[in-house]
PDB file of N, CA and C in Angstrom:
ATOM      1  N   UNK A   1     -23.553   8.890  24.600  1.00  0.00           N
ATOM      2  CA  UNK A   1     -22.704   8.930  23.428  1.00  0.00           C
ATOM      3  C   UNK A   1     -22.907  10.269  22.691  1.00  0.00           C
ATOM      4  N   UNK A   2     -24.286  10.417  22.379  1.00  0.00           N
ATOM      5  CA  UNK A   2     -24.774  11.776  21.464  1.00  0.00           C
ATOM      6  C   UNK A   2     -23.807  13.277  22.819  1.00  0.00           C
ATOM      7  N   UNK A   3     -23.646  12.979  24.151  1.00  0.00           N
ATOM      8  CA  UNK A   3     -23.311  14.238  24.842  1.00  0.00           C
ATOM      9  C   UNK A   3     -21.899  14.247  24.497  1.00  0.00           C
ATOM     10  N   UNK A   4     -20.950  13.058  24.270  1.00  0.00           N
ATOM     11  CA  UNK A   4     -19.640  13.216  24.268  1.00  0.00           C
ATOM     12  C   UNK A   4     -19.371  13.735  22.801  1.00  0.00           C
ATOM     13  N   UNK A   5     -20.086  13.170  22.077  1.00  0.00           N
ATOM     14  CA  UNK A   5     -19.681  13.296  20.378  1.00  0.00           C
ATOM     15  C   UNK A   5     -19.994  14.910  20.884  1.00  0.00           C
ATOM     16  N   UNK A   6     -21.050  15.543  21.058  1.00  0.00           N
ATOM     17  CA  UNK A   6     -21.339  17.148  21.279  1.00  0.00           C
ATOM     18  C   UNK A   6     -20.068  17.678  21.351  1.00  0.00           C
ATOM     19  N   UNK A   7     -19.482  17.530  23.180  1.00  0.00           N
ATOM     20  CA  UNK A   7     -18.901  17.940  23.547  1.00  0.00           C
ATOM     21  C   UNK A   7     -17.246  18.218  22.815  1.00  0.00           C
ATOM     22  N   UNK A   8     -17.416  16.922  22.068  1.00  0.00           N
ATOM     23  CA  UNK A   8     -16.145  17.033  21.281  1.00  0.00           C
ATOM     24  C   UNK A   8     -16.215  17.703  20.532  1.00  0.00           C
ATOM     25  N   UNK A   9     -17.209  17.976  19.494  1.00  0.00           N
ATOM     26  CA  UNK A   9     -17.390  18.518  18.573  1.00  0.00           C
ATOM     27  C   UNK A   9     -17.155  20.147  18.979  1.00  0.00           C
ATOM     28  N   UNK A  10     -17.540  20.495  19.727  1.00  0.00           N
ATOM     29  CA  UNK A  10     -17.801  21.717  20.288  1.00  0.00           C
ATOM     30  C   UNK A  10     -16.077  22.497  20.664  1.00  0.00           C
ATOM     31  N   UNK A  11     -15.627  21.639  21.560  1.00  0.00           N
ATOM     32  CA  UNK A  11     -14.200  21.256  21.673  1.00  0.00           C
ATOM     33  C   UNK A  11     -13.465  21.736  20.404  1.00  0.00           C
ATOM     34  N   UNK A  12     -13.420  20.565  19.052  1.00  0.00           N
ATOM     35  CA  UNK A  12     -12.997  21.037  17.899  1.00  0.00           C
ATOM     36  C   UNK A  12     -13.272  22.152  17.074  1.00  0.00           C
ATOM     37  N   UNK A  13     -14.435  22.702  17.488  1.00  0.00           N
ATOM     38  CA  UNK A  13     -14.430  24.022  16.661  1.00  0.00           C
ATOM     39  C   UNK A  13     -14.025  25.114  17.180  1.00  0.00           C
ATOM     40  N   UNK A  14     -13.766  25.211  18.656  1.00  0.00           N
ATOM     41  CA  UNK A  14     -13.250  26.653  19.200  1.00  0.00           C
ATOM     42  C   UNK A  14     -11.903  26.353  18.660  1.00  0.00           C
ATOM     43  N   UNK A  15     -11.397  25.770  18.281  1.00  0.00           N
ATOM     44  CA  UNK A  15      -9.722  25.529  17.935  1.00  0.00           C
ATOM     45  C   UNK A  15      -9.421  25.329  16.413  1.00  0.00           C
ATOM     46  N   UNK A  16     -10.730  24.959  15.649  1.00  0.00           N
ATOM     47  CA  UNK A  16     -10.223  25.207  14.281  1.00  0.00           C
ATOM     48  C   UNK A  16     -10.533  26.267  13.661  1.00  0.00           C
ATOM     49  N   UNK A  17      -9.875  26.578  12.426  1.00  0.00           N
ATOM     50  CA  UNK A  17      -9.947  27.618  11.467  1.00  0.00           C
ATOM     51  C   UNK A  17     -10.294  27.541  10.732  1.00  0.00           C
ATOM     52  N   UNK A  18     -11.244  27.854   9.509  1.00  0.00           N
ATOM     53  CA  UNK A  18     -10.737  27.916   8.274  1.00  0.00           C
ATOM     54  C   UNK A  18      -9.912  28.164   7.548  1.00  0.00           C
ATOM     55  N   UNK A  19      -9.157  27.823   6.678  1.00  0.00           N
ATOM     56  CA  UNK A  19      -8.296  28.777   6.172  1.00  0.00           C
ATOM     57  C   UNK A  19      -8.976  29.358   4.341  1.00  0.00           C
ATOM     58  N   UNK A  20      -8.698  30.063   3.726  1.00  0.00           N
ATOM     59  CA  UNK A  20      -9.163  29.945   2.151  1.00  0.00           C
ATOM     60  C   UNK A  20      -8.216  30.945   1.743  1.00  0.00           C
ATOM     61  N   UNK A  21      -7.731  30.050   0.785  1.00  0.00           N
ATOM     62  CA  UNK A  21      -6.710  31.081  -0.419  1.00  0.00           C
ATOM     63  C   UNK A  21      -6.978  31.488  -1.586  1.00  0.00           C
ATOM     64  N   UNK A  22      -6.498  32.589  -2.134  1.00  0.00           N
ATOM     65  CA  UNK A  22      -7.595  33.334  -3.344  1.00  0.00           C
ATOM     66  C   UNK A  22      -6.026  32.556  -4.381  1.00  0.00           C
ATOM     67  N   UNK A  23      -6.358  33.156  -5.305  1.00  0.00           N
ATOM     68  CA  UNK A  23      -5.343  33.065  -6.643  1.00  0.00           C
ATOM     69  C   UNK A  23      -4.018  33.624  -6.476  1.00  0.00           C
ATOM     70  N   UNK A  24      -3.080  33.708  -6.693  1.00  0.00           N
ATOM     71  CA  UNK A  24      -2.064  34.036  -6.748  1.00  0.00           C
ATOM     72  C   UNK A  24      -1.117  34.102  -5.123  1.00  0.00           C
ATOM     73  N   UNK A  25      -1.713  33.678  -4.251  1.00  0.00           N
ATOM     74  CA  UNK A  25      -1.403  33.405  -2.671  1.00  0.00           C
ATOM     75  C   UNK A  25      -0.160  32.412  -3.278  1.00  0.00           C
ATOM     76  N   UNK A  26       0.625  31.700  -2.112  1.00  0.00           N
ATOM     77  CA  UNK A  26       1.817  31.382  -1.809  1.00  0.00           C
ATOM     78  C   UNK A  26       1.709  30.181  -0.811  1.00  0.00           C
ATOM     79  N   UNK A  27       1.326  28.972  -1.203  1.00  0.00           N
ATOM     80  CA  UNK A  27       1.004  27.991  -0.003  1.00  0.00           C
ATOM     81  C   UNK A  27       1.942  27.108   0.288  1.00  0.00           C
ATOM     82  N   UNK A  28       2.274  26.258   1.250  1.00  0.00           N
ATOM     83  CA  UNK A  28       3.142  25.124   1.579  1.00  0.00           C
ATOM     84  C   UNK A  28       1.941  23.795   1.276  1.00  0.00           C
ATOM     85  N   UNK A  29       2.699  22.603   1.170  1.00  0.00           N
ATOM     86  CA  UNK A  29       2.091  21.566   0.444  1.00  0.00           C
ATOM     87  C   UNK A  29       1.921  20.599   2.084  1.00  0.00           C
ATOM     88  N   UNK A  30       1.409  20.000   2.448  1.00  0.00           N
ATOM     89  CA  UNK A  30       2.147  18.944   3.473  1.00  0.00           C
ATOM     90  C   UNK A  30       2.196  17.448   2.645  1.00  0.00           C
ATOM     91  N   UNK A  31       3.411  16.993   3.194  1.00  0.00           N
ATOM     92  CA  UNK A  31       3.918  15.752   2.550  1.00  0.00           C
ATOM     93  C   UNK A  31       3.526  14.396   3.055  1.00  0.00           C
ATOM     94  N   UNK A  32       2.835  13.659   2.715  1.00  0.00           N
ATOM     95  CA  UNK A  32       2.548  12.556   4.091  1.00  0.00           C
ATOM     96  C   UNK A  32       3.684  11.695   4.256  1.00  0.00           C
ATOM     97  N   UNK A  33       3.782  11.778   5.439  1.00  0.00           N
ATOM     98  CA  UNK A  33       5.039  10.688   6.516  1.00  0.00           C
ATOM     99  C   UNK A  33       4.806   8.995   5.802  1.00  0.00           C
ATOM    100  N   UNK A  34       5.606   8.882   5.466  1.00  0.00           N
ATOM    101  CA  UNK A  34       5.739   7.237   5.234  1.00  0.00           C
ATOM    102  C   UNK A  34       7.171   6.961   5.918  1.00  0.00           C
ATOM    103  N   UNK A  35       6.993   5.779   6.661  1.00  0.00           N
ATOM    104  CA  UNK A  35       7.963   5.106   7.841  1.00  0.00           C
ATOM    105  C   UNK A  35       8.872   4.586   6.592  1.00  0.00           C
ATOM    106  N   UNK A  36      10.119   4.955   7.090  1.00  0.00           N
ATOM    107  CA  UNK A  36      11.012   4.191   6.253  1.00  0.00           C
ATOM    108  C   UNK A  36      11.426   4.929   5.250  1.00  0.00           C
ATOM    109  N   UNK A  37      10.728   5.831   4.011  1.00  0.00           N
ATOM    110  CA  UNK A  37      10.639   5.789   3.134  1.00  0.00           C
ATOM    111  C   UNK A  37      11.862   7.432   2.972  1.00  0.00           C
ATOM    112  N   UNK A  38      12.906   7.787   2.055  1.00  0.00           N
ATOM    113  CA  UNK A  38      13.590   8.512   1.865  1.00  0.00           C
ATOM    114  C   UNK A  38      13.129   9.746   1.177  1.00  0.00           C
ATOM    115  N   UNK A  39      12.812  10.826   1.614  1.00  0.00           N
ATOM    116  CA  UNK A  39      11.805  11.951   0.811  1.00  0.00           C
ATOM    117  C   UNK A  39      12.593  13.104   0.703  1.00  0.00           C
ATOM    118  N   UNK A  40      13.421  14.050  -0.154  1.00  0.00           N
ATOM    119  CA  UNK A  40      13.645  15.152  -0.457  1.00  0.00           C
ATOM    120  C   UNK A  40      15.131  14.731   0.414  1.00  0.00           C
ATOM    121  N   UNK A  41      15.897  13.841   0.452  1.00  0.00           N
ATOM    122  CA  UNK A  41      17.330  13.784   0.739  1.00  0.00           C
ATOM    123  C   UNK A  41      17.245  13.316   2.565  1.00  0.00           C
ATOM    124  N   UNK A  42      16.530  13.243   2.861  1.00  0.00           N
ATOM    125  CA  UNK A  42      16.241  13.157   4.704  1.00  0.00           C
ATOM    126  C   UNK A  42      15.380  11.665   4.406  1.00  0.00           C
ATOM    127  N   UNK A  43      16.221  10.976   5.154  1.00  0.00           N
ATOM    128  CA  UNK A  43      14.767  10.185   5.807  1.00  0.00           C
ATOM    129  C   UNK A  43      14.944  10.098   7.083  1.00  0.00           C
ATOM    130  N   UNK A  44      13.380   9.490   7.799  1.00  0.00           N
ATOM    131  CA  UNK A  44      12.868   9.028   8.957  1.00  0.00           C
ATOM    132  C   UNK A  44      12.575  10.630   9.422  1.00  0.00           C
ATOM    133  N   UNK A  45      12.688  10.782  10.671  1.00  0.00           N
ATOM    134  CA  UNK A  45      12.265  11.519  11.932  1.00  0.00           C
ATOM    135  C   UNK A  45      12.725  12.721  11.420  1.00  0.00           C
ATOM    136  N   UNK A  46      13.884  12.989  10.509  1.00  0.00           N
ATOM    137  CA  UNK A  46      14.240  14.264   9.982  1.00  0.00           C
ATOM    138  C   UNK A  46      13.518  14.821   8.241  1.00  0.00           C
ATOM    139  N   UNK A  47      12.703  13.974   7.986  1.00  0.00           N
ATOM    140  CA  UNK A  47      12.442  14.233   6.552  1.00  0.00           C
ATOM    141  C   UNK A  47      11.449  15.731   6.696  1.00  0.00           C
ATOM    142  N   UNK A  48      10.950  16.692   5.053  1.00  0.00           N
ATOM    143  CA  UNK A  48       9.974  17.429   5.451  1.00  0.00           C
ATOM    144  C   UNK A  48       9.139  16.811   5.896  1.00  0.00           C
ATOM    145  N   UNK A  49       8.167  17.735   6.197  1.00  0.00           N
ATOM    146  CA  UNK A  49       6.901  17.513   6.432  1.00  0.00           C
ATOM    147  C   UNK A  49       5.796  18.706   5.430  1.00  0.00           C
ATOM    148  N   UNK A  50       6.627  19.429   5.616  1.00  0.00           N
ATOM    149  CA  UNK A  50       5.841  20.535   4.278  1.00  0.00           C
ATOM    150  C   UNK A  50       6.675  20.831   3.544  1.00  0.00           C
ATOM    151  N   UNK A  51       6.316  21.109   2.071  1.00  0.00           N
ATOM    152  CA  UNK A  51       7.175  21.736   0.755  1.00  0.00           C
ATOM    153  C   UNK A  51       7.160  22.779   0.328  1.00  0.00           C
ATOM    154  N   UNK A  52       7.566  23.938  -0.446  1.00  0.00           N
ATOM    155  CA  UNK A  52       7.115  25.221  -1.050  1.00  0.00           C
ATOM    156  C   UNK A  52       7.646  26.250  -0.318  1.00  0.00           C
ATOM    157  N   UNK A  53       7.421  27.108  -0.892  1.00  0.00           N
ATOM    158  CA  UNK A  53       6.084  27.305  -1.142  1.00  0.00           C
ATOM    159  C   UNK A  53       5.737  27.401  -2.642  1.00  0.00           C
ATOM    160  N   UNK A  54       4.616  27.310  -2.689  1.00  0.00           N
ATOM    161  CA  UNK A  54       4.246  27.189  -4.660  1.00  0.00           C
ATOM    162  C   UNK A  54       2.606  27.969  -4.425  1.00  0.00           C
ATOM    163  N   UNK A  55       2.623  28.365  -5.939  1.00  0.00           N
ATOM    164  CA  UNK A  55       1.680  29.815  -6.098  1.00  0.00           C
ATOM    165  C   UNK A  55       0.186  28.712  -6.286  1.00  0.00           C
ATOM    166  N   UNK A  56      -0.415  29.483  -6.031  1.00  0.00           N
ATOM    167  CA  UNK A  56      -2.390  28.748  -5.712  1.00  0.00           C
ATOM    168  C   UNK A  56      -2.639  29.709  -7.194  1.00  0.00           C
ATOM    169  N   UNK A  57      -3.087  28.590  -8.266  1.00  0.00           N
ATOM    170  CA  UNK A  57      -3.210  28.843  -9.913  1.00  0.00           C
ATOM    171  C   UNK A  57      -4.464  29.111 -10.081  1.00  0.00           C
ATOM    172  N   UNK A  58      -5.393  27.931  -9.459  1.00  0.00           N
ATOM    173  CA  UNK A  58      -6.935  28.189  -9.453  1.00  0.00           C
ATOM    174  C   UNK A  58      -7.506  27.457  -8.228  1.00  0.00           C
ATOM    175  N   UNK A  59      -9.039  27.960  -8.175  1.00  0.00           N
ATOM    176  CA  UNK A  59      -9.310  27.312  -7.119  1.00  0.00           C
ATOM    177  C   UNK A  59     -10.751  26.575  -7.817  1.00  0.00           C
ATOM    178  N   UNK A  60     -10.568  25.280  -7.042  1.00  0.00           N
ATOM    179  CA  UNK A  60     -11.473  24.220  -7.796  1.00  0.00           C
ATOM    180  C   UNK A  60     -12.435  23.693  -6.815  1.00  0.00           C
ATOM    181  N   UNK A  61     -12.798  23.685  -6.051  1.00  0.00           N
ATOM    182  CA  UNK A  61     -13.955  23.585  -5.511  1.00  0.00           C
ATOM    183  C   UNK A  61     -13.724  25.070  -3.459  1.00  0.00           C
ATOM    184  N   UNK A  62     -13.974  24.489  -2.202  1.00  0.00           N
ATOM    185  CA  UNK A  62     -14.043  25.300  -1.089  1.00  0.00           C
ATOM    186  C   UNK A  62     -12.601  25.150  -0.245  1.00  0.00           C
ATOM    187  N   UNK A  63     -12.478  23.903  -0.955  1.00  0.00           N
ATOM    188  CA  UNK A  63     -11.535  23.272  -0.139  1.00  0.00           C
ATOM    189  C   UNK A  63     -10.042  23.055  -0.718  1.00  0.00           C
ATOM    190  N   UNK A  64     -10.318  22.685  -2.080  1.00  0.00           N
ATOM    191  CA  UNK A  64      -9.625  22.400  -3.045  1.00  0.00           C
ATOM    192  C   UNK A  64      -8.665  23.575  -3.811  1.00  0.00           C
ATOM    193  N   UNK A  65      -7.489  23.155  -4.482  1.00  0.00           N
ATOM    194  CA  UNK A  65      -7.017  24.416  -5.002  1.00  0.00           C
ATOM    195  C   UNK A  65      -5.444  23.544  -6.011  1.00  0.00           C
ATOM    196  N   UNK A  66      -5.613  24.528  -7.579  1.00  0.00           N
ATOM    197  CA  UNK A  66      -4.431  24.045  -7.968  1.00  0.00           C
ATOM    198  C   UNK A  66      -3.281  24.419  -7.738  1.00  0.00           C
ATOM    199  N   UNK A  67      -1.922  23.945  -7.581  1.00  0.00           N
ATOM    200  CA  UNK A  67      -0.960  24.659  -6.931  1.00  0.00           C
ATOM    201  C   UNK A  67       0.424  24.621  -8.373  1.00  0.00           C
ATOM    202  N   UNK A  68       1.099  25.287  -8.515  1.00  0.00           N
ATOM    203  CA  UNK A  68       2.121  25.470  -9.349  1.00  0.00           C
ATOM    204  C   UNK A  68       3.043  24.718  -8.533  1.00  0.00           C
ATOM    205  N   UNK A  69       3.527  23.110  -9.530  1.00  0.00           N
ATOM    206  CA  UNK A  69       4.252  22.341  -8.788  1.00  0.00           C
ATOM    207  C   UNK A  69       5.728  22.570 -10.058  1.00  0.00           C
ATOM    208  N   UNK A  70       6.547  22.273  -9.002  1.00  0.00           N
ATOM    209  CA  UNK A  70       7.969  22.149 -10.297  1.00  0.00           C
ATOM    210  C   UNK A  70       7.886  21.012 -11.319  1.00  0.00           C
ATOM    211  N   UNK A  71       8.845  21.171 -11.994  1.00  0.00           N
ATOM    212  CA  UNK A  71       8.561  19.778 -12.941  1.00  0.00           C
ATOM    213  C   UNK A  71       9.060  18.398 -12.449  1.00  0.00           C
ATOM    214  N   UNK A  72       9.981  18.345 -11.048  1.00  0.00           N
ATOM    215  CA  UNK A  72      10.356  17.591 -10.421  1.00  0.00           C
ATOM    216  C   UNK A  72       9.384  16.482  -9.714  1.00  0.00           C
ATOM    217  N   UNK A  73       8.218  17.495  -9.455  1.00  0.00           N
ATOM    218  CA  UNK A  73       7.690  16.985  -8.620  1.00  0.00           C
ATOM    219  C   UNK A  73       5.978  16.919  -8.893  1.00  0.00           C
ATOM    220  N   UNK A  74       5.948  17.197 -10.519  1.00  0.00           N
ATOM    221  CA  UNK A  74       4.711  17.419 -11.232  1.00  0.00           C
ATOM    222  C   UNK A  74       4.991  15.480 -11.763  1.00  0.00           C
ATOM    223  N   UNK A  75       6.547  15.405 -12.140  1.00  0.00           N
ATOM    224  CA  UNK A  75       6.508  13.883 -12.904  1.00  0.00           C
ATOM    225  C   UNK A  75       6.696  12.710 -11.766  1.00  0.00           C
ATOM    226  N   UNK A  76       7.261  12.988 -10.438  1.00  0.00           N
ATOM    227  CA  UNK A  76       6.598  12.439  -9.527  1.00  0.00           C
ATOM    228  C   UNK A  76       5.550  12.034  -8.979  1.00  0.00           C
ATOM    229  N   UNK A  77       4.321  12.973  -9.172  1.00  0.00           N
ATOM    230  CA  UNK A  77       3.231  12.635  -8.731  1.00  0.00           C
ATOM    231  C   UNK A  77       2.425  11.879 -10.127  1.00  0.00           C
ATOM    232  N   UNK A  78       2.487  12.269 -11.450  1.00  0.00           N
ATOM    233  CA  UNK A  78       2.140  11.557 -12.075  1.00  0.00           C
ATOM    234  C   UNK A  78       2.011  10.268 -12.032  1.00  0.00           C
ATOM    235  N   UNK A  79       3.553   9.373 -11.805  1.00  0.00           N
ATOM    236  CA  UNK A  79       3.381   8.219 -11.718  1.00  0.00           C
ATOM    237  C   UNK A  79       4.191   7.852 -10.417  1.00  0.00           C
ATOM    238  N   UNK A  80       2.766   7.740  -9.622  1.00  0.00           N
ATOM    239  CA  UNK A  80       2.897   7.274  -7.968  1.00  0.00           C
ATOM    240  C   UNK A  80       3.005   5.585  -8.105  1.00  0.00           C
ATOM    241  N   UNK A  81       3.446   4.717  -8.693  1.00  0.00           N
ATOM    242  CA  UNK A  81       3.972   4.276  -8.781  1.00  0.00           C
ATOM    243  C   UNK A  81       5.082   3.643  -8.676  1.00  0.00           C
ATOM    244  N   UNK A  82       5.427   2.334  -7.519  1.00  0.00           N
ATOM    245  CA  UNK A  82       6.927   2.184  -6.872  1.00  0.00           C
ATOM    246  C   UNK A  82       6.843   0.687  -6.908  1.00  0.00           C
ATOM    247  N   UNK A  83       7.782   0.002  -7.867  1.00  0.00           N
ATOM    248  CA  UNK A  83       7.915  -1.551  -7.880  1.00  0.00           C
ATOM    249  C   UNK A  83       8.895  -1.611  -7.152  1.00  0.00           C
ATOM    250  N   UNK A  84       8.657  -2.944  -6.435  1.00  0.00           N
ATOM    251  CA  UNK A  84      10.153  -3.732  -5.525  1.00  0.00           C
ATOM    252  C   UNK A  84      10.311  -5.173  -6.040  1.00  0.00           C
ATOM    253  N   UNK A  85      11.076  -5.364  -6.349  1.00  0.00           N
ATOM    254  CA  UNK A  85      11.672  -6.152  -7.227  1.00  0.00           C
ATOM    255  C   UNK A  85      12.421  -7.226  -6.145  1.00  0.00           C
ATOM    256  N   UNK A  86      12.198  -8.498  -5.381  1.00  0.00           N
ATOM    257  CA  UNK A  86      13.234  -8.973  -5.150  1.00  0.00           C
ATOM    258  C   UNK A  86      14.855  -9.661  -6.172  1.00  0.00           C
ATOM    259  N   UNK A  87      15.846  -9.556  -5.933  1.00  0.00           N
ATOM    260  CA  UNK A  87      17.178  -9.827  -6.604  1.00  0.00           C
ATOM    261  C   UNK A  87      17.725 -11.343  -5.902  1.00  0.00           C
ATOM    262  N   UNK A  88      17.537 -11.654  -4.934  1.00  0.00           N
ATOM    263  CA  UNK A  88      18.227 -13.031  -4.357  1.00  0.00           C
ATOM    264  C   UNK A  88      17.394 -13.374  -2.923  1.00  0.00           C
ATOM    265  N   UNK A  89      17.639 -14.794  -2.359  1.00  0.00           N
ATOM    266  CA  UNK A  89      16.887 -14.994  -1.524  1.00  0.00           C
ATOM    267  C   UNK A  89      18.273 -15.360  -0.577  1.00  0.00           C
ATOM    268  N   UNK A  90      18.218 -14.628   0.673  1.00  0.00           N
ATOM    269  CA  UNK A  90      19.763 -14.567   1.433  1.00  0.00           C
ATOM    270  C   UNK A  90      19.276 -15.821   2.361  1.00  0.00           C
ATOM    271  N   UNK A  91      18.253 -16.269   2.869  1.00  0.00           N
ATOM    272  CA  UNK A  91      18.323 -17.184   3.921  1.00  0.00           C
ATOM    273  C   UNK A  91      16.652 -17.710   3.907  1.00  0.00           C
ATOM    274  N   UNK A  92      17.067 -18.848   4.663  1.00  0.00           N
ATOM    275  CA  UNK A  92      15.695 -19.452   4.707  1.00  0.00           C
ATOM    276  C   UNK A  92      15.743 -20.587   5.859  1.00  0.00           C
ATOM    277  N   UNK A  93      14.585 -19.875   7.202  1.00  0.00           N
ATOM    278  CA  UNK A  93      14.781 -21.192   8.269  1.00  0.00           C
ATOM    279  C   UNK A  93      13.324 -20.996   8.644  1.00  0.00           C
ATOM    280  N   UNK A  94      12.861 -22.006   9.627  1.00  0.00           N
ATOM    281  CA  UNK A  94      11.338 -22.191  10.539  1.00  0.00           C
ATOM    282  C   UNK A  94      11.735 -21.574  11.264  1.00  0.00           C
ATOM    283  N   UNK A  95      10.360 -21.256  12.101  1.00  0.00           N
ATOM    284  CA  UNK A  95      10.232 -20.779  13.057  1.00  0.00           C
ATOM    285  C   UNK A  95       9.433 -21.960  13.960  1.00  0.00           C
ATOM    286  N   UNK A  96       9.753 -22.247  14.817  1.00  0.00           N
ATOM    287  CA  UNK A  96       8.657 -23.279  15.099  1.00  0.00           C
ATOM    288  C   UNK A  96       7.542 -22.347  16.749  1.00  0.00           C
ATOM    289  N   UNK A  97       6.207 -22.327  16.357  1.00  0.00           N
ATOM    290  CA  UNK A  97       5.419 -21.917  17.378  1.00  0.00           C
ATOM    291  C   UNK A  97       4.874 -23.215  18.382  1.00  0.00           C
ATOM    292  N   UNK A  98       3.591 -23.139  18.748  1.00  0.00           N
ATOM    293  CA  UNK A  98       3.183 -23.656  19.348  1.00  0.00           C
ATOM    294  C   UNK A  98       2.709 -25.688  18.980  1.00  0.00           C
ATOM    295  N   UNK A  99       2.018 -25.333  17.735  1.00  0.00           N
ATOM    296  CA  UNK A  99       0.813 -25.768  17.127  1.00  0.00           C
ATOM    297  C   UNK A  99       1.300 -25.459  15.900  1.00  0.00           C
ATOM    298  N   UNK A 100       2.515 -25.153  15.049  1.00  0.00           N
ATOM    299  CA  UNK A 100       2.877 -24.489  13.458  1.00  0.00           C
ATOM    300  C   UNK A 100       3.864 -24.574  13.867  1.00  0.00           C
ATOM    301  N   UNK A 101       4.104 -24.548  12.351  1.00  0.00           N
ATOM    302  CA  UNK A 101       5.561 -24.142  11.548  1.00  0.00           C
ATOM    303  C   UNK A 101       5.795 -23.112  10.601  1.00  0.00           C
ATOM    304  N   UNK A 102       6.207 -21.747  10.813  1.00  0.00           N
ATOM    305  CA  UNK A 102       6.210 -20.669  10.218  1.00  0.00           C
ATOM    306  C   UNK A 102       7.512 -20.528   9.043  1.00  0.00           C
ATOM    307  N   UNK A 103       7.116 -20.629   7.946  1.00  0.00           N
ATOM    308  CA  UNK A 103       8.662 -20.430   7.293  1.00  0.00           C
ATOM    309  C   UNK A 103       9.017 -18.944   7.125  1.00  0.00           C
ATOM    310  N   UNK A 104      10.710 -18.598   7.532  1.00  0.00           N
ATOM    311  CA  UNK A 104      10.645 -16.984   7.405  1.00  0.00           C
ATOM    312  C   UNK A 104      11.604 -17.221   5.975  1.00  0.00           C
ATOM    313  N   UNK A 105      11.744 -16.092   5.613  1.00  0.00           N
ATOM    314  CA  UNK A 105      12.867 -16.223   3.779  1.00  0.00           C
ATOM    315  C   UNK A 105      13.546 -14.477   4.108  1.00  0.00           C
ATOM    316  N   UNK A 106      14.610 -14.589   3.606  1.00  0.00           N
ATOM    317  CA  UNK A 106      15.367 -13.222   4.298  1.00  0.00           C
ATOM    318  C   UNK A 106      16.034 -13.183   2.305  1.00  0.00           C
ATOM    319  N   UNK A 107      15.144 -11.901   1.959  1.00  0.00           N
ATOM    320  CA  UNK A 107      15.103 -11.166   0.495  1.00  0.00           C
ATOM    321  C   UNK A 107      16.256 -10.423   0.506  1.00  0.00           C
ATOM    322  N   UNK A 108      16.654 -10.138  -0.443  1.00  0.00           N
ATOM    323  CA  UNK A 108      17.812  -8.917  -1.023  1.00  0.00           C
ATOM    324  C   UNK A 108      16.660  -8.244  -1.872  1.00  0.00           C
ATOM    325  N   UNK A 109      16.587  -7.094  -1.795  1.00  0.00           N
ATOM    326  CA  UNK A 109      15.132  -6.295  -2.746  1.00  0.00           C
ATOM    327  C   UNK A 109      16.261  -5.465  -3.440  1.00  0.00           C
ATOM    328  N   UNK A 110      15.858  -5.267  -4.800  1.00  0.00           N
ATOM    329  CA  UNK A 110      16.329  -4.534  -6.319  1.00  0.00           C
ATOM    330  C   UNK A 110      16.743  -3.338  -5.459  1.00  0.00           C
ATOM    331  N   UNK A 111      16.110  -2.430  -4.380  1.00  0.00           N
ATOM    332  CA  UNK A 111      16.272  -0.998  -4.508  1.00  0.00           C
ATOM    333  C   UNK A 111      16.542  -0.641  -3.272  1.00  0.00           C
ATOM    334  N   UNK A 112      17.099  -1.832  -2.126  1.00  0.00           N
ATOM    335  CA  UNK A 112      17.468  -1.251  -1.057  1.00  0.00           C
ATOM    336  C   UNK A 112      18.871  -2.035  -1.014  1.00  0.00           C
ATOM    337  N   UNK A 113      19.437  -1.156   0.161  1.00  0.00           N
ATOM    338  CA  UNK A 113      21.381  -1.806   0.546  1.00  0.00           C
ATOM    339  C   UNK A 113      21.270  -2.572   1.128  1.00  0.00           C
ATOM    340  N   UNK A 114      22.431  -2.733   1.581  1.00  0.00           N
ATOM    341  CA  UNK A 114      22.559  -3.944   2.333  1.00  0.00           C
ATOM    342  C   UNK A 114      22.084  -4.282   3.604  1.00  0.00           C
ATOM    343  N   UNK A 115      22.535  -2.502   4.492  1.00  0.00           N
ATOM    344  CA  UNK A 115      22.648  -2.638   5.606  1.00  0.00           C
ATOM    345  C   UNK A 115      21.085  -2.833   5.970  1.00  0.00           C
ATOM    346  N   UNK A 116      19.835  -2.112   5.077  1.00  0.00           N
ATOM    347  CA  UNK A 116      18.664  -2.324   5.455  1.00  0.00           C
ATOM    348  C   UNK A 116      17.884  -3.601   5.277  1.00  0.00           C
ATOM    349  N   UNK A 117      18.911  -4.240   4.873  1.00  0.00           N
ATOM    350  CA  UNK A 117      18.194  -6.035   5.104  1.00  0.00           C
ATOM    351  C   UNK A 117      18.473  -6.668   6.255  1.00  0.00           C
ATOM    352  N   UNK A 118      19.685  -5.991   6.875  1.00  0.00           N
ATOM    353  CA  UNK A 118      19.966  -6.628   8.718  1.00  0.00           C
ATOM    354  C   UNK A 118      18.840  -5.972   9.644  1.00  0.00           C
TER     355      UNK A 118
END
């Protein structure tokens, strides 16, 4: 185990970099992928994946760094925060398994259409 963890390890460092940005540099953000979810006018397989670029303000620890975000996306991150609200309950049948009885319930949710409830 201790030779493979090595070997990997060893593996991963001929191929990584550091990178470090001073003050006033020019960075891209990366956005994390959430399935489903509609981000900057694209969703799914076409959404970003990186944003910016936006200016590096200070740097706060080796790794770390503040970035000049718009105000779009400064009151976005503030409140990461996302309620779903169901609005009506469209259907309701069993499922029957083996050994059970599974009840399924088919939601209408506050903030999606139609077509994404089929």
């Amino acid at each position: 185990m201790k030779t493979t963890q090595s070997r990997k390890k060893s593996h991963d460092d001929k191929r990584r970099r550091e990178l470090e940005f001073a003050v006033s540099d020019h960075v891209f953000v990366k956005v994390a992928p959430m399935k489903g979810v509609m981000r900057f006018v694209k969703k799914g397989k076409l959404s970003l994946r990186f944003i910016g670029p936006f200016e590096v303000l200070e740097k706060i620890g080796t790794l770390a760094s503040r970035v000049s975000l718009p105000p779009m996306l400064t009151g976005l991150l503030a409140n990461m925060s996302y309620v779903e609200r169901p609005t009506q309950i469209q259907d309701r049948h069993e499922r029957r398994l083996q050994n059970k009885v599974i009840q399924m319930v088919k939601v209408k949710w506050l903030n999606h259409s139609e077509e994404e409830a089929n």
